[in-house]
N, C-alpha and C. Protein backbone atom coordinates (compact mmCIF):
# COMPACT_ATOMS: atom_id res chain seq x y z
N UNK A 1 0.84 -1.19 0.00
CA UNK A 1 0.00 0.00 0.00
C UNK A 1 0.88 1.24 0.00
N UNK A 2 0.47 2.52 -0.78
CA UNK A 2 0.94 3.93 -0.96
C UNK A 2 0.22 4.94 0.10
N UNK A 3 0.77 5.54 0.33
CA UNK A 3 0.07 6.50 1.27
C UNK A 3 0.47 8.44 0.64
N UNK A 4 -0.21 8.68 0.35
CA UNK A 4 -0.11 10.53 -0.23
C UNK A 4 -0.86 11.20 0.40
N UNK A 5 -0.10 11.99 1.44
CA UNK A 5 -0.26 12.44 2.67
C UNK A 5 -0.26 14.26 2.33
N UNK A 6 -1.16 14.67 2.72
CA UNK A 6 -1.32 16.09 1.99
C UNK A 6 -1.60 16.78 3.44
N UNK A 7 -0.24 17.52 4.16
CA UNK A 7 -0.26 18.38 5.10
C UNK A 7 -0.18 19.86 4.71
N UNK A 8 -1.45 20.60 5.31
CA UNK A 8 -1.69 22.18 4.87
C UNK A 8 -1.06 22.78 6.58
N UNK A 9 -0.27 23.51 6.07
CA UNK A 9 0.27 24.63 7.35
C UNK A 9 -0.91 25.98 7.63
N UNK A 10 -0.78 26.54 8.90
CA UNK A 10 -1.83 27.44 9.43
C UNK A 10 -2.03 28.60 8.18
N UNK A 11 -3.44 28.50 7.52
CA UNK A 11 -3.52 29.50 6.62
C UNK A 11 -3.85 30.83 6.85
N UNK A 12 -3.40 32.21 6.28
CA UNK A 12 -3.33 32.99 6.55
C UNK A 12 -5.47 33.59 7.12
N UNK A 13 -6.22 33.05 6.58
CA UNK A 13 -7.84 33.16 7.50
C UNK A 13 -8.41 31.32 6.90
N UNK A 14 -8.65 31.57 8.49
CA UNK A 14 -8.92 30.05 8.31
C UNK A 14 -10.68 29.56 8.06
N UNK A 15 -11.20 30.93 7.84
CA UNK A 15 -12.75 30.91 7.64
C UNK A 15 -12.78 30.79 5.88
N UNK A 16 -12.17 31.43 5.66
CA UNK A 16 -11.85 31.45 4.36
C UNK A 16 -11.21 30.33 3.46
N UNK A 17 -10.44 29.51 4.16
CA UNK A 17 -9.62 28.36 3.87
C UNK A 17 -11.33 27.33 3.96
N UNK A 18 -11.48 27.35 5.47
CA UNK A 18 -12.87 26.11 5.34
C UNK A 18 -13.54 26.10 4.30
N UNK A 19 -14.01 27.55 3.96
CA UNK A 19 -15.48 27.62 3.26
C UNK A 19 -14.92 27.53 1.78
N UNK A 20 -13.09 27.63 1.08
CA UNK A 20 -12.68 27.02 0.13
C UNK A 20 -13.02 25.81 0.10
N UNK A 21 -12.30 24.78 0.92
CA UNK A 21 -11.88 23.68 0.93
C UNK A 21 -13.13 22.95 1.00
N UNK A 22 -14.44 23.36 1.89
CA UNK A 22 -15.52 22.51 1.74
C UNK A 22 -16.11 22.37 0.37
N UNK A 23 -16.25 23.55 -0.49
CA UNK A 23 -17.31 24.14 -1.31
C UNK A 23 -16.61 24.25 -2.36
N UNK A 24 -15.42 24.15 -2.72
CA UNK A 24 -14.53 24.24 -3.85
C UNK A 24 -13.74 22.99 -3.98
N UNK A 25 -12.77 22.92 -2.90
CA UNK A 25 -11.97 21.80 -3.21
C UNK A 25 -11.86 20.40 -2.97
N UNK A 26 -12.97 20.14 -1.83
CA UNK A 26 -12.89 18.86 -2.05
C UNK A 26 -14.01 18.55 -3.15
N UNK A 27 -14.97 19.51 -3.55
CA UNK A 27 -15.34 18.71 -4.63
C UNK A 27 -14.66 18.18 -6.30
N UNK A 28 -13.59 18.93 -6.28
CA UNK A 28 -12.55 18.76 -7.24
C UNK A 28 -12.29 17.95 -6.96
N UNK A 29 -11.49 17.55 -5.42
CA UNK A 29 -10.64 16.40 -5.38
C UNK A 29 -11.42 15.39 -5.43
N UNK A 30 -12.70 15.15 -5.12
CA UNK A 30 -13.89 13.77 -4.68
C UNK A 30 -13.99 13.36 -6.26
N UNK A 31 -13.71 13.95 -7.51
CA UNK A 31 -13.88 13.54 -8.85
C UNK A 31 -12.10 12.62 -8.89
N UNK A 32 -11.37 12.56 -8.18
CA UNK A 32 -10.16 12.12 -8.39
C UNK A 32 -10.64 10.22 -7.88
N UNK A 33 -10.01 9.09 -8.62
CA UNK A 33 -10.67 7.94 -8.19
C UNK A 33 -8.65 7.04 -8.39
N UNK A 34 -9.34 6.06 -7.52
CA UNK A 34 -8.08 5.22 -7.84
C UNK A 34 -7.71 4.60 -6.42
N UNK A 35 -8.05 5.39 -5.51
CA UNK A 35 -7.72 5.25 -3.93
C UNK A 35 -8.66 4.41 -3.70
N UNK A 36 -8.05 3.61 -2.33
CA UNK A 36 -8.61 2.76 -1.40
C UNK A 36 -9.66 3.19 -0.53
N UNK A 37 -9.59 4.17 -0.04
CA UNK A 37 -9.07 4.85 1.09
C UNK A 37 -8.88 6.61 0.98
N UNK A 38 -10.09 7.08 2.12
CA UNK A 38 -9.53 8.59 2.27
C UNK A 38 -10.10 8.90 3.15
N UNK A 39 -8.88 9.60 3.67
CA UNK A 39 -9.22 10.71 5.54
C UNK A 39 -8.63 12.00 5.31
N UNK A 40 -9.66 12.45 6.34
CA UNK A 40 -9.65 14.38 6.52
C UNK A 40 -9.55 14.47 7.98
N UNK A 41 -8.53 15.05 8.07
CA UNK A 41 -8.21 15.37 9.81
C UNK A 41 -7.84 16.81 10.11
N UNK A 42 -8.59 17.26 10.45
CA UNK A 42 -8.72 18.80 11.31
C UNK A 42 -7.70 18.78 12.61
N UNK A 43 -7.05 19.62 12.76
CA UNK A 43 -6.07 19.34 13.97
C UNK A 43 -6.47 20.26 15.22
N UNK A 44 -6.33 19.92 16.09
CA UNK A 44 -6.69 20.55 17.34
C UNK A 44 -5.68 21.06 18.14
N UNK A 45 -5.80 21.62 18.89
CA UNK A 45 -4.42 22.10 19.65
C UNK A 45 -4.33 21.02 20.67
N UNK A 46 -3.10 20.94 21.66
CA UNK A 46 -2.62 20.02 22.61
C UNK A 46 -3.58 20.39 23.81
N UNK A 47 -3.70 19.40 24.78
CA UNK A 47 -3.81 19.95 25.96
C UNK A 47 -3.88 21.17 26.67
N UNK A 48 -1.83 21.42 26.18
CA UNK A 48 -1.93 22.85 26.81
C UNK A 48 -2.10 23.72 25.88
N UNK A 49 -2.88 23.58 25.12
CA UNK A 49 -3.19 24.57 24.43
C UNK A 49 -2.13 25.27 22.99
N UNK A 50 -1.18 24.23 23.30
CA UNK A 50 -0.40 24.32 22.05
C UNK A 50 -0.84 24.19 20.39
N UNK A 51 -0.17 25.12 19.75
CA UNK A 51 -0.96 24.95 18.57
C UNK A 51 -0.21 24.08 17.87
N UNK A 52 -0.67 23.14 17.04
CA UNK A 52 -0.02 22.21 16.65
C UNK A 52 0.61 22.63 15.40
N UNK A 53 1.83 22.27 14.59
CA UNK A 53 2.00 22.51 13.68
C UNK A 53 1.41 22.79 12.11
N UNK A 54 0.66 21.70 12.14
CA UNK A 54 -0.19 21.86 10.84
C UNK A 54 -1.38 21.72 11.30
N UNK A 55 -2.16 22.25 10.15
CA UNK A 55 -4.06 23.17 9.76
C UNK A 55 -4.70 21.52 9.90
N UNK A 56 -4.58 21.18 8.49
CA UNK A 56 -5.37 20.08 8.02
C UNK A 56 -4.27 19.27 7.19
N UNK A 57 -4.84 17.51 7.40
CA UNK A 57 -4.27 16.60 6.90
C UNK A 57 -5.29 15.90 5.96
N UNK A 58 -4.99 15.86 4.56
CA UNK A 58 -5.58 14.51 3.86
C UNK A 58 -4.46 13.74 3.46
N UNK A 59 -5.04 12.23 3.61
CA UNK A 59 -4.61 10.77 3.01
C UNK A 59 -5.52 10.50 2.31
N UNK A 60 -4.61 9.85 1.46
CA UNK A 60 -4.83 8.85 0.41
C UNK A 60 -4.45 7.71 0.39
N UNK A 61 -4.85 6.46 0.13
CA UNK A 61 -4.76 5.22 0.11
C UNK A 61 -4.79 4.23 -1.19
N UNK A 62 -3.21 4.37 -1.48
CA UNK A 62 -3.59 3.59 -3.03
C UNK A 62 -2.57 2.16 -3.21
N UNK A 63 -3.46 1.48 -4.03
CA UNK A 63 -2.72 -0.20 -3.93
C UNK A 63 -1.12 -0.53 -4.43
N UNK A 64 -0.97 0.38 -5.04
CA UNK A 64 0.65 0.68 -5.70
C UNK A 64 0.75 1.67 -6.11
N UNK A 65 2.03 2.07 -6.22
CA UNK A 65 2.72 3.55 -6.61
C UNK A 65 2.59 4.15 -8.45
N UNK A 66 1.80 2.79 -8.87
CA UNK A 66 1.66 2.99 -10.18
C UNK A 66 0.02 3.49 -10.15
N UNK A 67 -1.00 2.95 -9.43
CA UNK A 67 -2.14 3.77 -9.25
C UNK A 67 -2.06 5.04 -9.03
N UNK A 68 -1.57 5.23 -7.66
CA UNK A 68 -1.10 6.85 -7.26
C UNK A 68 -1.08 7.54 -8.66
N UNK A 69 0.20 7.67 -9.21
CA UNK A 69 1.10 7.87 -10.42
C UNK A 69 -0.55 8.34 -10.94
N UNK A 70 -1.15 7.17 -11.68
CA UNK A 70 -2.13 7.24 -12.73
C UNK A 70 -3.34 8.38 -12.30
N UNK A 71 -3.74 8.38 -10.73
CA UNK A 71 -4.21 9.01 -10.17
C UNK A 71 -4.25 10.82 -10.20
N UNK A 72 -2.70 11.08 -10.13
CA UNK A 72 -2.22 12.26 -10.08
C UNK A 72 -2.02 12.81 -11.68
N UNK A 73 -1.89 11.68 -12.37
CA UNK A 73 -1.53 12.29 -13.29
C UNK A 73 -3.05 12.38 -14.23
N UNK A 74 -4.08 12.03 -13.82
CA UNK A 74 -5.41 12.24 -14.41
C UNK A 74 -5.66 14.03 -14.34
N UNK A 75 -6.78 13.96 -15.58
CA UNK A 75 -7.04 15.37 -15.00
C UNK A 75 -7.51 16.20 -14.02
N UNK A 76 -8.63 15.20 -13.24
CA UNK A 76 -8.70 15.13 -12.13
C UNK A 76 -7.86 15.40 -10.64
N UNK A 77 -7.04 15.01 -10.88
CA UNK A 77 -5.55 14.65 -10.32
C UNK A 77 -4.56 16.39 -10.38
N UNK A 78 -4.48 16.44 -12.42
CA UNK A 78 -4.38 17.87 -11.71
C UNK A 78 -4.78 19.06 -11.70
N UNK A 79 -6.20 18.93 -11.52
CA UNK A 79 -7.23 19.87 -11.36
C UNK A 79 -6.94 20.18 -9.73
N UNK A 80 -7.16 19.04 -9.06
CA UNK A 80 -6.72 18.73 -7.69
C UNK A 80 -5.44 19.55 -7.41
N UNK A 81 -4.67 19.06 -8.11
CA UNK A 81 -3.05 19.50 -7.44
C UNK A 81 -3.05 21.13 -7.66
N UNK A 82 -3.54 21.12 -8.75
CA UNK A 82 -3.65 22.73 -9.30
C UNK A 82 -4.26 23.73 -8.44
N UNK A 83 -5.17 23.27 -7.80
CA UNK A 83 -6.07 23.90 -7.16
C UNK A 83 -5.65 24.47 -5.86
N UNK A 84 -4.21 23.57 -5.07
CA UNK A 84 -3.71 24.08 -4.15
C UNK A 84 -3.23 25.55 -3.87
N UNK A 85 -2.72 25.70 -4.64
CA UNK A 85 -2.68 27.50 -4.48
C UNK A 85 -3.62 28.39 -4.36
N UNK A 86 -4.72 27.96 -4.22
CA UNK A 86 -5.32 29.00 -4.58
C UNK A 86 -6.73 29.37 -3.20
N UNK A 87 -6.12 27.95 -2.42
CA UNK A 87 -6.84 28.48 -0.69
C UNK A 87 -5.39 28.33 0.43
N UNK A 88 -4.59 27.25 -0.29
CA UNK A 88 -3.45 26.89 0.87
C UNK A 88 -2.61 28.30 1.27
N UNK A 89 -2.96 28.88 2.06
CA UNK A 89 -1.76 30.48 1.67
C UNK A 89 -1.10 29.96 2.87
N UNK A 90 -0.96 28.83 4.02
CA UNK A 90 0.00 28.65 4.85
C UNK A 90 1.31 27.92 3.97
N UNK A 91 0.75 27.38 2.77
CA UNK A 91 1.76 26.21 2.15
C UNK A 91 1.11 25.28 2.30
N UNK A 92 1.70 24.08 1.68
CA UNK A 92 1.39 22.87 1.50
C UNK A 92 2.25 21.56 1.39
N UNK A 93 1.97 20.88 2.15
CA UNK A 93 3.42 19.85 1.97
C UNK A 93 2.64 18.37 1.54
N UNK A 94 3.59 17.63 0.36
CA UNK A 94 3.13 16.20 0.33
C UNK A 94 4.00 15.47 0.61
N UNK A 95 3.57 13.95 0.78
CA UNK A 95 4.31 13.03 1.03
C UNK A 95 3.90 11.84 0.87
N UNK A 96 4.80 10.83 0.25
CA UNK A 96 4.18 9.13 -0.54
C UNK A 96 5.23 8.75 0.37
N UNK A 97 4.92 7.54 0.87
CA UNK A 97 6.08 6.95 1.54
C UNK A 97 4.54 5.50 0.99
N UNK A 98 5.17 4.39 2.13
CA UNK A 98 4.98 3.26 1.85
C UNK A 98 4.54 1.99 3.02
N UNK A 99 3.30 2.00 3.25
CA UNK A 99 2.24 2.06 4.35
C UNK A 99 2.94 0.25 5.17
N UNK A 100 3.70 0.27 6.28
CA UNK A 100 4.06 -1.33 6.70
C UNK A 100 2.92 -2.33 7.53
């Protein structure tokens, strides 16, 4: 299993980021197919109230690195990828590693 791990850093208004990301971008990304598997994780602060490093996390869950691949490289895929700029204003970080 592949894992494409899509960490967003604290965006510059985060009312503005939600009401992107609900109403714009995940419906872009929900046309993307190939995955097993997908989670959305909102981050909370610690205990003490620490703010945690990153906004929001999506995964992806795909059966080999050649799905992924086919995935991303659909138009779908980079309608998706494309689309990051244009609510992420904290940045955006990815990552495929390889699920044990």
């Amino acid at each position: 299993m592949i894992k494409l791990t899509v960490l967003y850093k604290h965006p510059t208004d985060t009312k503005a980021f939600e009401n992107y990301y609900a109403n714009t971008h995940l419906p872009i990304a929900s046309k993307m197919t190939g995955h097993e598997k997908l989670e959305l994780t909102k981050f909370l602060n610690a205990p003490d109230s620490t703010k945690p490093d990153y906004y929001r996390m999506a995964e992806f869950w795909y059966k080999s690195a050649e799905a992924l691949q086919k995935a991303m490289d659909s138009p779908e895929g980079q309608a998706t990828s494309g689309d990051l700029a244009n609510f992420a204003t904290g940045g955006v970080t990815l990552l495929v590693g390889t699920i044990e």
